[in-house]
N, C-alpha and C. Protein backbone atom coordinates (compact mmCIF):
# COMPACT_ATOMS: atom_id res chain seq x y z
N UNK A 1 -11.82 3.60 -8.27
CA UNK A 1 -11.46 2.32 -7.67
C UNK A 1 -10.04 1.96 -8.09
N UNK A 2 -9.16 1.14 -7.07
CA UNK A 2 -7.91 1.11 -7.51
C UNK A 2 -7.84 -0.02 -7.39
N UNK A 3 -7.52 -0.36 -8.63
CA UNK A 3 -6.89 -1.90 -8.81
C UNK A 3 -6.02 -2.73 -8.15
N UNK A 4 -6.44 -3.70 -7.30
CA UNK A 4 -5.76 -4.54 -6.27
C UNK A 4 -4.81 -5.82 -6.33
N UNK A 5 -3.56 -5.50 -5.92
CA UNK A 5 -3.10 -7.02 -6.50
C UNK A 5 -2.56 -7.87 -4.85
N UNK A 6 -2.60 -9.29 -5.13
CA UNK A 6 -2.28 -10.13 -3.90
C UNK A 6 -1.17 -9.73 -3.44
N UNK A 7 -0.50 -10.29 -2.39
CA UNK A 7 1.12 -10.29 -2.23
C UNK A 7 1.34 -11.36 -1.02
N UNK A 8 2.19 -11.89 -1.20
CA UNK A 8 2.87 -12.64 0.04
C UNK A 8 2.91 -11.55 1.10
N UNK A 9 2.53 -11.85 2.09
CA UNK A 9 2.63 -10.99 3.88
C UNK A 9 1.82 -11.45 4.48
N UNK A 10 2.46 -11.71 5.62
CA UNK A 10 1.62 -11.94 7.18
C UNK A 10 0.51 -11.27 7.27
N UNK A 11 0.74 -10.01 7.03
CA UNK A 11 -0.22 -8.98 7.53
C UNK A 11 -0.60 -8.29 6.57
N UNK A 12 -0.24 -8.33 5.09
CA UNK A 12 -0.71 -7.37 4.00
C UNK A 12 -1.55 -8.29 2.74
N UNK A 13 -2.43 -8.20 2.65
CA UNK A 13 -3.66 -8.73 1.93
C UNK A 13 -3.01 -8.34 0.36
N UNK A 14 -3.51 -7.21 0.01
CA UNK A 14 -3.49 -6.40 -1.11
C UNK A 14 -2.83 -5.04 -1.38
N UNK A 15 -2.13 -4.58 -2.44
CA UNK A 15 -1.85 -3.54 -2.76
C UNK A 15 -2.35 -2.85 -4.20
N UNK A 16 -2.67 -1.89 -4.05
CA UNK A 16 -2.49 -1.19 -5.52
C UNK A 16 -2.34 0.29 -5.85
N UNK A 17 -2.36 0.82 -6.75
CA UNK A 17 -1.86 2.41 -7.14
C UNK A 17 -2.50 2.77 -8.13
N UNK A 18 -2.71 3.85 -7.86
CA UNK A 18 -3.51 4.58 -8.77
C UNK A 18 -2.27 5.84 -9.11
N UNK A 19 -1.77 5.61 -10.20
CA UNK A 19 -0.86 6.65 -10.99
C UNK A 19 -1.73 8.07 -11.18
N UNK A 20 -2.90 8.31 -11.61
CA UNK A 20 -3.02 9.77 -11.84
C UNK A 20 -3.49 10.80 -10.38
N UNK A 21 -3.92 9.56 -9.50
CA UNK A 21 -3.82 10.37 -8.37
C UNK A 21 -2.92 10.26 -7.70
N UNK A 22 -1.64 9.56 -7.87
CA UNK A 22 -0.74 8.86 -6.98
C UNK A 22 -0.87 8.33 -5.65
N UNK A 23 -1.96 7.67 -5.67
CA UNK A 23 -2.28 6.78 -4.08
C UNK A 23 -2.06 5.85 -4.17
N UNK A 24 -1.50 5.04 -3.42
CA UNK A 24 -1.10 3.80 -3.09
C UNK A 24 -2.23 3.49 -1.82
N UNK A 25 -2.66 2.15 -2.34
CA UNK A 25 -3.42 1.56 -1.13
C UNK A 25 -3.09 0.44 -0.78
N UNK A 26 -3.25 0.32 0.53
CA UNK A 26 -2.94 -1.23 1.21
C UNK A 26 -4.04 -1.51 2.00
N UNK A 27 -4.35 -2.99 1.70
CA UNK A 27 -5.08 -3.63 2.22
C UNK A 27 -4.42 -4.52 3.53
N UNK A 28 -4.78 -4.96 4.35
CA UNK A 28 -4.32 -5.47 5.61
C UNK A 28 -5.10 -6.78 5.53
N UNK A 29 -4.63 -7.76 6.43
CA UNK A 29 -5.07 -9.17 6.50
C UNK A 29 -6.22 -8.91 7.24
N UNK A 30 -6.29 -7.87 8.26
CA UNK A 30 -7.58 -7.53 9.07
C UNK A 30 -8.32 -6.95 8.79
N UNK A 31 -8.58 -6.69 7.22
CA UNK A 31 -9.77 -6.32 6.88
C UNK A 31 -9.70 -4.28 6.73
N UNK A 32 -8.87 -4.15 7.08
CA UNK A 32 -8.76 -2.58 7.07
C UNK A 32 -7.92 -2.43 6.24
N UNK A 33 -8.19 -1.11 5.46
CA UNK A 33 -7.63 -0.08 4.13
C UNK A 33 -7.26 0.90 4.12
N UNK A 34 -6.07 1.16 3.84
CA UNK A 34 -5.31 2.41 3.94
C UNK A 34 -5.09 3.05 2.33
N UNK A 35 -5.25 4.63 2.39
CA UNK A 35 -4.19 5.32 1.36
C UNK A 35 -3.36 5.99 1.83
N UNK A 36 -1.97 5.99 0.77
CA UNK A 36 -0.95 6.77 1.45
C UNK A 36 -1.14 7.73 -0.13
N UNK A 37 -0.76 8.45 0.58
CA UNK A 37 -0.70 10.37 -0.69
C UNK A 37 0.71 10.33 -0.73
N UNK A 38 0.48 10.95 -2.65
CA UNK A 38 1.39 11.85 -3.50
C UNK A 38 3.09 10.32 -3.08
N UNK A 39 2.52 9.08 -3.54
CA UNK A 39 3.59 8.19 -3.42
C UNK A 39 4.16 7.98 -5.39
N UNK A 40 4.92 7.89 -5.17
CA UNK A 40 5.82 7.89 -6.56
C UNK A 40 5.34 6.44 -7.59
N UNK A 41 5.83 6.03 -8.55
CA UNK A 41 5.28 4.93 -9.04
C UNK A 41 6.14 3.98 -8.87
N UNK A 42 7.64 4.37 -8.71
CA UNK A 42 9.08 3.70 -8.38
C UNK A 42 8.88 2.71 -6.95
N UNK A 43 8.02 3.90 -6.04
CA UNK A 43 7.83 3.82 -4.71
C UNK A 43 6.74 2.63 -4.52
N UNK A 44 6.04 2.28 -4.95
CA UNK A 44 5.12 1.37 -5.81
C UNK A 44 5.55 0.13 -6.07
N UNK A 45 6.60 0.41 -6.65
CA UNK A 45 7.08 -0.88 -8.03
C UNK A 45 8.27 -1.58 -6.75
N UNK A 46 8.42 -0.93 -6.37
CA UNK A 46 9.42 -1.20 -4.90
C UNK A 46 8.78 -1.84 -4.01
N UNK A 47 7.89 -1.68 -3.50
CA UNK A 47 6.86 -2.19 -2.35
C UNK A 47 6.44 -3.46 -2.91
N UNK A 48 5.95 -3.61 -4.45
CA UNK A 48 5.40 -4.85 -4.39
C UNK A 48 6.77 -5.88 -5.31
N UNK A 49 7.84 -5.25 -5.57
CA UNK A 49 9.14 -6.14 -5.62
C UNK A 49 9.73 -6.60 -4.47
N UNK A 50 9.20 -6.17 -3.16
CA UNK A 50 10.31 -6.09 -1.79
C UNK A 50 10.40 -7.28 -1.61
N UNK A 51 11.33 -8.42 -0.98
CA UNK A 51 11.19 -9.30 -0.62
C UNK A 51 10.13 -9.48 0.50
N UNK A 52 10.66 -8.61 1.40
CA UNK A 52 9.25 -8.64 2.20
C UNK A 52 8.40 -7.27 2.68
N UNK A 53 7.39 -7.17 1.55
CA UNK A 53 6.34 -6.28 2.07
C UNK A 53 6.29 -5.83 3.19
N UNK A 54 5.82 -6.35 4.26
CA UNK A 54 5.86 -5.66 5.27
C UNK A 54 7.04 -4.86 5.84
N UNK A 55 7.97 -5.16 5.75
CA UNK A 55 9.32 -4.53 6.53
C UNK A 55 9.19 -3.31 5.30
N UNK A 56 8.88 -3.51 4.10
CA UNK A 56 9.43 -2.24 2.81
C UNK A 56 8.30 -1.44 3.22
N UNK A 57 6.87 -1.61 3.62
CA UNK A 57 5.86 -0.87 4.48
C UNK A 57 6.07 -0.05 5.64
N UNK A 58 6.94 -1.18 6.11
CA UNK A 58 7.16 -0.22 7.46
C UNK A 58 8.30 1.12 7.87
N UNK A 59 9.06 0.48 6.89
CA UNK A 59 10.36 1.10 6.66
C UNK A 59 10.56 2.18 5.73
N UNK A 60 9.87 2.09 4.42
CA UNK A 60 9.67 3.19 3.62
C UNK A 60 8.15 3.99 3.05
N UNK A 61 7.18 3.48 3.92
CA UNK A 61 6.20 4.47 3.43
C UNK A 61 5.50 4.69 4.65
N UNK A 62 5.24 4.01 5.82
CA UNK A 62 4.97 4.36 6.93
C UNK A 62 5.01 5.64 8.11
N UNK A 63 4.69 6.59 8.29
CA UNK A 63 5.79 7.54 8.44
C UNK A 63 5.92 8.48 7.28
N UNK A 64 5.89 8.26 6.44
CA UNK A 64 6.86 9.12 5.80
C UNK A 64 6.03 9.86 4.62
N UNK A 65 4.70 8.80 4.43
CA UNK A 65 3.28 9.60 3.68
C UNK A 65 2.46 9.81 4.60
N UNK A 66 1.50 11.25 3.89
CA UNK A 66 0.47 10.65 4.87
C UNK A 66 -0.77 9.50 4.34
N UNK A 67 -1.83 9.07 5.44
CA UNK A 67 -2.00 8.28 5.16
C UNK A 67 -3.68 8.78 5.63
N UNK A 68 -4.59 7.58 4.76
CA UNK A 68 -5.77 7.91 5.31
C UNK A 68 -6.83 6.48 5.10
N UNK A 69 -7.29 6.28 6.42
CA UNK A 69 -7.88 4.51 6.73
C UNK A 69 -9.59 4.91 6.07
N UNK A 70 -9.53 4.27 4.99
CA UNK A 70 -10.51 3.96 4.61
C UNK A 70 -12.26 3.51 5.10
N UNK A 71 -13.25 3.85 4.73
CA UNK A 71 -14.40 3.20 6.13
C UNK A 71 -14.25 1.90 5.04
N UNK A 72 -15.04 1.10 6.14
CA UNK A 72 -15.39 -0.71 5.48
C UNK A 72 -16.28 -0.17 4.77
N UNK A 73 -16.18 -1.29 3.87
CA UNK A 73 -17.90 -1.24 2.87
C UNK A 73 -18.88 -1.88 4.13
């Protein structure tokens, strides 16, 4: 389980990272969960410093990991 923290965004609920597997997960305001693979911890520490989350989402990890949508509980 990866530890979740809030964030200011329209559209982004939650984030968190798991360092020994390096996944980054995002939670969405709509209820859906993403992991992105093999993301850095910098890459991390960046996303939840961004001024705005979403644009640092869209712009630097979107695309560019892959990614994999979680089922609902």
């Amino acid at each position: 389980m990866i530890d979740m923290q809030p964030v200011k965004s329209s559209s982004i609920k939650e984030i968190g990272y798991d360092p020994k597997e390096r996944t980054l997960a995002v939670a969405f305001s709509d209820g859906s969960l993403y992991h992105y693979a093999d993301v850095d911890r910098s890459t991390f520490d960046e996303l939840a410093g961004a001024k705005s989350v979403g644009g640092y989402l869209h712009s630097g990890i979107i695309g560019v990991y892959k990614h994999t949508k979680m089922p609902s509980d």
